[in-house]
Protein backbone atom coordinates (compact mmCIF):
# COMPACT_ATOMS: atom_id res chain seq x y z
CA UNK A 1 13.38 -189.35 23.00
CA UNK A 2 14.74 -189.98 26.32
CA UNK A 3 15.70 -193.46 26.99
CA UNK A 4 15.32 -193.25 30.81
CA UNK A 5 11.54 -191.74 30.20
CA UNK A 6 8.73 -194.60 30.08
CA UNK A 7 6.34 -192.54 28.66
CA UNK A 8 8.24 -191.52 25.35
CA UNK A 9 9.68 -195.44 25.34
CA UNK A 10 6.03 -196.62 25.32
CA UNK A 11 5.00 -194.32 22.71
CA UNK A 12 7.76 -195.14 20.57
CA UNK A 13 7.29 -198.63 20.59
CA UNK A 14 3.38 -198.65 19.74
CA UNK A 15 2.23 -201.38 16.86
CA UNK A 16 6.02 -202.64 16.65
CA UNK A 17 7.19 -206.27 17.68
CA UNK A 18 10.07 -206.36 20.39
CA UNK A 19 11.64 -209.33 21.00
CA UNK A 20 13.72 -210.85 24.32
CA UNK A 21 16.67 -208.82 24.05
CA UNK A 22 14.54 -205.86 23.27
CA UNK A 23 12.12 -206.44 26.69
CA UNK A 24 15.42 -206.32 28.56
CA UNK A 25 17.18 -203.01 27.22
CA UNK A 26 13.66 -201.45 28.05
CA UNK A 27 13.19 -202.59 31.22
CA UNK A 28 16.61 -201.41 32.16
CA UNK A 29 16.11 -198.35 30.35
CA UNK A 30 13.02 -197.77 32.68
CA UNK A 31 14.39 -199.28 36.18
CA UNK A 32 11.97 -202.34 35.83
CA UNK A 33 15.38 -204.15 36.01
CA UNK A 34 16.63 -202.36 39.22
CA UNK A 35 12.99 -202.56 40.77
CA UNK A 36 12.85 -206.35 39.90
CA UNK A 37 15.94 -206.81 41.72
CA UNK A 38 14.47 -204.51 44.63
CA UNK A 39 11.58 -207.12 44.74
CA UNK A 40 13.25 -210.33 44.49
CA UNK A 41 16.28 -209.97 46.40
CA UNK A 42 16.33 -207.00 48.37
CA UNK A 43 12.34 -207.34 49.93
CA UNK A 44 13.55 -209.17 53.47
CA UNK A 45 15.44 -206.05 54.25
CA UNK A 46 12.95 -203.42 53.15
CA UNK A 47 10.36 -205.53 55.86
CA UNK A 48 11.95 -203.25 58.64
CA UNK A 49 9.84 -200.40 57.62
CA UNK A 50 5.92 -200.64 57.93
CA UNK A 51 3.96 -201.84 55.07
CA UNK A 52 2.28 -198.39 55.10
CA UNK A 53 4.96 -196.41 55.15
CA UNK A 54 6.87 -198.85 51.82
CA UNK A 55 7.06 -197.16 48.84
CA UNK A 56 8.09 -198.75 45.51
CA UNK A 57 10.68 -197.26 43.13
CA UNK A 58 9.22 -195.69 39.66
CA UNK A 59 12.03 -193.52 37.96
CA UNK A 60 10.74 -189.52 37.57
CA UNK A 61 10.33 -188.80 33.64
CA UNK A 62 12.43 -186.25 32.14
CA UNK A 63 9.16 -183.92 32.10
CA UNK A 64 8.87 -184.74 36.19
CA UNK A 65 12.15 -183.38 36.93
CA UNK A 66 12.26 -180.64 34.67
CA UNK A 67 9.06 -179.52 36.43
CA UNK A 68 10.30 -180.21 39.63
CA UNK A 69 13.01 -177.70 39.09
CA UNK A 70 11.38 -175.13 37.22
CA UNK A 71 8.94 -174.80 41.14
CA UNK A 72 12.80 -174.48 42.50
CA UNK A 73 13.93 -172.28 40.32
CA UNK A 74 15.54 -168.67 41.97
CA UNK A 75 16.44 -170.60 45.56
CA UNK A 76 19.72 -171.98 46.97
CA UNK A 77 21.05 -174.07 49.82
CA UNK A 78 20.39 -177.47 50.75
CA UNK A 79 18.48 -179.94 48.51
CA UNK A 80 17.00 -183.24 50.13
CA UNK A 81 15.18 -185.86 48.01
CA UNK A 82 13.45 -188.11 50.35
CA UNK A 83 13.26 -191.64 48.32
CA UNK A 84 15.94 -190.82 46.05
CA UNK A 85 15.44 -193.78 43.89
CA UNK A 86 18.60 -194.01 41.07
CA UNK A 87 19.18 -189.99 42.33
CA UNK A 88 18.49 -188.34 39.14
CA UNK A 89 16.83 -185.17 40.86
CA UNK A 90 19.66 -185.09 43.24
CA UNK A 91 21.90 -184.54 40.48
CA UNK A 92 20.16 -182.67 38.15
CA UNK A 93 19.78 -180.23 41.80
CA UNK A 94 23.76 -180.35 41.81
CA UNK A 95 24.17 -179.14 38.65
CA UNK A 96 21.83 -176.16 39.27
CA UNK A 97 23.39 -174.69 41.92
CA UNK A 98 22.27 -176.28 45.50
CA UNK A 99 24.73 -177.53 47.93
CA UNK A 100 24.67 -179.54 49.43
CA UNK A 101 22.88 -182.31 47.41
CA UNK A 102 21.04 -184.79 49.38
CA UNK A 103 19.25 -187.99 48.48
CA UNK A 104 17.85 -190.53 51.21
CA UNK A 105 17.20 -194.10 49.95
CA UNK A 106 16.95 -197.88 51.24
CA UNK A 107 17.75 -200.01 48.45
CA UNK A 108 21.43 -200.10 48.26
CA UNK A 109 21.27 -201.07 44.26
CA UNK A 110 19.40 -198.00 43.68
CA UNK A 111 21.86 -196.48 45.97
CA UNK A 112 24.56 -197.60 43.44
CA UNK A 113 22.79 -196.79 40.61
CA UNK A 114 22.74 -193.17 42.24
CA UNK A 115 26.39 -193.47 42.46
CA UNK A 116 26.89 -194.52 38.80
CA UNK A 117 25.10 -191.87 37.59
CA UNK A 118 27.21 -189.15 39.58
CA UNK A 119 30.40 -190.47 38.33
CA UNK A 120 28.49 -190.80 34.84
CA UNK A 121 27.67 -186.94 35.41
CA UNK A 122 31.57 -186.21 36.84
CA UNK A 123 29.57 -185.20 39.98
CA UNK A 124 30.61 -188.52 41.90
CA UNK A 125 31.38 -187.23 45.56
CA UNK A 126 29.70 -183.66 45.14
CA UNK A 127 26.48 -184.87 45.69
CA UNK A 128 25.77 -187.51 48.47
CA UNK A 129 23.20 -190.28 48.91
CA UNK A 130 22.82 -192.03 52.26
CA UNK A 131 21.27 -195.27 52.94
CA UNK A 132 18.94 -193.87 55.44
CA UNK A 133 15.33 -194.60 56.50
CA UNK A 134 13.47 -191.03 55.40
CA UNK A 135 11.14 -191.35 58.37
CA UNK A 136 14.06 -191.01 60.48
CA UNK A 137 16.12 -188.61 58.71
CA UNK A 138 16.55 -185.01 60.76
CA UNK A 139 15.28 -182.32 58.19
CA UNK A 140 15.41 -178.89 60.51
CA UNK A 141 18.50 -177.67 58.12
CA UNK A 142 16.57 -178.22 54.55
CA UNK A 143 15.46 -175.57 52.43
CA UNK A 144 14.42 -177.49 49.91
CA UNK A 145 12.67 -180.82 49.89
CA UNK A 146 11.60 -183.04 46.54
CA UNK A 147 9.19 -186.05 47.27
CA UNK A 148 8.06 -188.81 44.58
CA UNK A 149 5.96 -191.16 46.92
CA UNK A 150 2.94 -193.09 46.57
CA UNK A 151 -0.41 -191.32 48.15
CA UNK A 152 -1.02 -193.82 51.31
CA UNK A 153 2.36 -192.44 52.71
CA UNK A 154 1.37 -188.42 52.34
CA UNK A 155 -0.19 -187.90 54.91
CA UNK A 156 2.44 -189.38 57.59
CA UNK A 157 4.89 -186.97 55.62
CA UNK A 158 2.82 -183.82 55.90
CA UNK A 159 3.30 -184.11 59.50
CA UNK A 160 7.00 -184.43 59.37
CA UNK A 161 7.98 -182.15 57.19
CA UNK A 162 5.33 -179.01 59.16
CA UNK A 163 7.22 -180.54 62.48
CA UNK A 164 10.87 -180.14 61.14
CA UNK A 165 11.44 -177.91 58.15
CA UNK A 166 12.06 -174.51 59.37
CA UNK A 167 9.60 -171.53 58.17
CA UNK A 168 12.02 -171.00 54.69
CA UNK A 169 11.81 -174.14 53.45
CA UNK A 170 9.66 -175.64 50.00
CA UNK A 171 8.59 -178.59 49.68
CA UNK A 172 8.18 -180.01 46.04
CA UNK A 173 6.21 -183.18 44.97
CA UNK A 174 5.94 -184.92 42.03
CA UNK A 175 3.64 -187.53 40.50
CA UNK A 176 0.80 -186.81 43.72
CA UNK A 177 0.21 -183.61 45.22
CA UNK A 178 0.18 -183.65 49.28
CA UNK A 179 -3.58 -184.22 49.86
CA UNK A 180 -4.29 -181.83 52.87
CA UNK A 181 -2.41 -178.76 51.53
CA UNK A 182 -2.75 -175.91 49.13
CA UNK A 183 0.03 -175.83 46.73
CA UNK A 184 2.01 -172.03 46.57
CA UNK A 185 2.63 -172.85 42.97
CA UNK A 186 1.91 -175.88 40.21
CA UNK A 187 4.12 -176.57 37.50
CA UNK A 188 3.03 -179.11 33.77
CA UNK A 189 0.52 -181.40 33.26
CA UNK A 190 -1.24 -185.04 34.26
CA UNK A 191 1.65 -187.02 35.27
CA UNK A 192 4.05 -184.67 34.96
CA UNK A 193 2.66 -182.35 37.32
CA UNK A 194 4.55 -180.66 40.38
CA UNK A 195 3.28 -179.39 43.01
CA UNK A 196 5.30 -176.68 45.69
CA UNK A 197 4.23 -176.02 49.13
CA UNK A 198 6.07 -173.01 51.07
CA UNK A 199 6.02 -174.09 54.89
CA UNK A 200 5.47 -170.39 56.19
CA UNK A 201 2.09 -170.75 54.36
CA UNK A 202 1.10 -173.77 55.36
CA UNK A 203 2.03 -172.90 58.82
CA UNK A 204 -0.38 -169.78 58.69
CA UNK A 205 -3.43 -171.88 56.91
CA UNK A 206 -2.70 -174.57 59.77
CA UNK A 207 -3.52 -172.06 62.39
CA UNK A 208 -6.47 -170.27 60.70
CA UNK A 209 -8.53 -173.38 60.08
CA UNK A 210 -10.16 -175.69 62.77
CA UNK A 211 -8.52 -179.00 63.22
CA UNK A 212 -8.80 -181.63 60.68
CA UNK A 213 -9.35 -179.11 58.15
CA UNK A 214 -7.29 -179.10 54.54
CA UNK A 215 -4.56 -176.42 54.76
């Protein structure tokens, strides 16, 4: 089982009694800890971005990631998670081969976390995660792009990303596909699932279809 996988931790614990201590090696096991923190404390400064455009931290699964990479698997160059959360899939990206590394992220205790886990991985200053709004981040040098948002902000992205990633780059969500395009490829199941999205071909379906149309 993988102690930083919700999933597998609920199933685990089904029809057994947990008590205090118990609730509180889970939640940190599953980033309820961190995201409680994010909520409590950190909330006044996450106010600066829209309320449409906030999305709330929920670690990727083992199964996510591992999906994730198998949609990435053959390319190189530069990696950018957008909403990096603790970084796992900015790490994992390090250790197969693409430099640079890149994770954006506003909460500076996930930002830590991130940094924890690099030093953890003995990959503390190979990969880098910025404290950076990923609405404003300049993406015309990535190759590769890994989203885990919530639906209501998909939509805004889709037009970023077709704006600024050049015609090489893929684009790989997790958790939610992007709801006006057709995936190149899909990778697992239900809430695992991945979804990749070459920009070249989206760029083509874009023209071809009248406006307002799914591409």
């Amino acid at each position: 089982m993988d102690p930083d996988d919700p999933e597998d931790l609920a199933a685990a614990l089904q029809g057994k009694t947990v008590d205090g201590w118990g609730l509180l090696q889970i939640a940190a096991g599953t980033g309820l800890a961190v995201y409680a923190v994010w909520a409590g404390i950190l909330m006044p400064g996450f106010r600066k971005v829209p309320l449409r455009l906030q999305v709330p931290y929920v670690p990727a699964s083992a199964k996510q990631v591992e999906n994730v990479m198998s949609l990435l698997k053959g390319r190189s160059g530069k990696m950018v998670d957008l909403g990096s959360g603790d970084g796992r899939l900015v790490l994992e990206a390090y250790q197969r081969g693409f430099r640079p590394a890149v994770g954006y992220e506003l909460n500076p205790w996930l930002l830590r976390l991130s940094n924890y886990r690099a030093w953890k991985a003995g990959c503390y200053g190979k990969v880098s995660y910025h404290r950076e709004d990923l609405w404003k981040v300049d993406l015309s040098d990535c190759t590769n792009v890994t989203v885990f948002l919530a639906p209501s902000v998909l939509p805004h992205l889709e037009s970023k990303l077709l704006a600024e990633l050049p015609d090489e780059a893929r684009v790989v969500a997790g958790r939610f596909p992007l709801p006006n395009w057709t995936p190149t490829s899909v990778a697992g199941e239900g809430l695992h699932r991945a979804w990749a999205y070459d920009i070249k071909t989206v760029q083509q379906a874009v023209r071809g279809k009248p406006e307002g149309s799914p591409v």
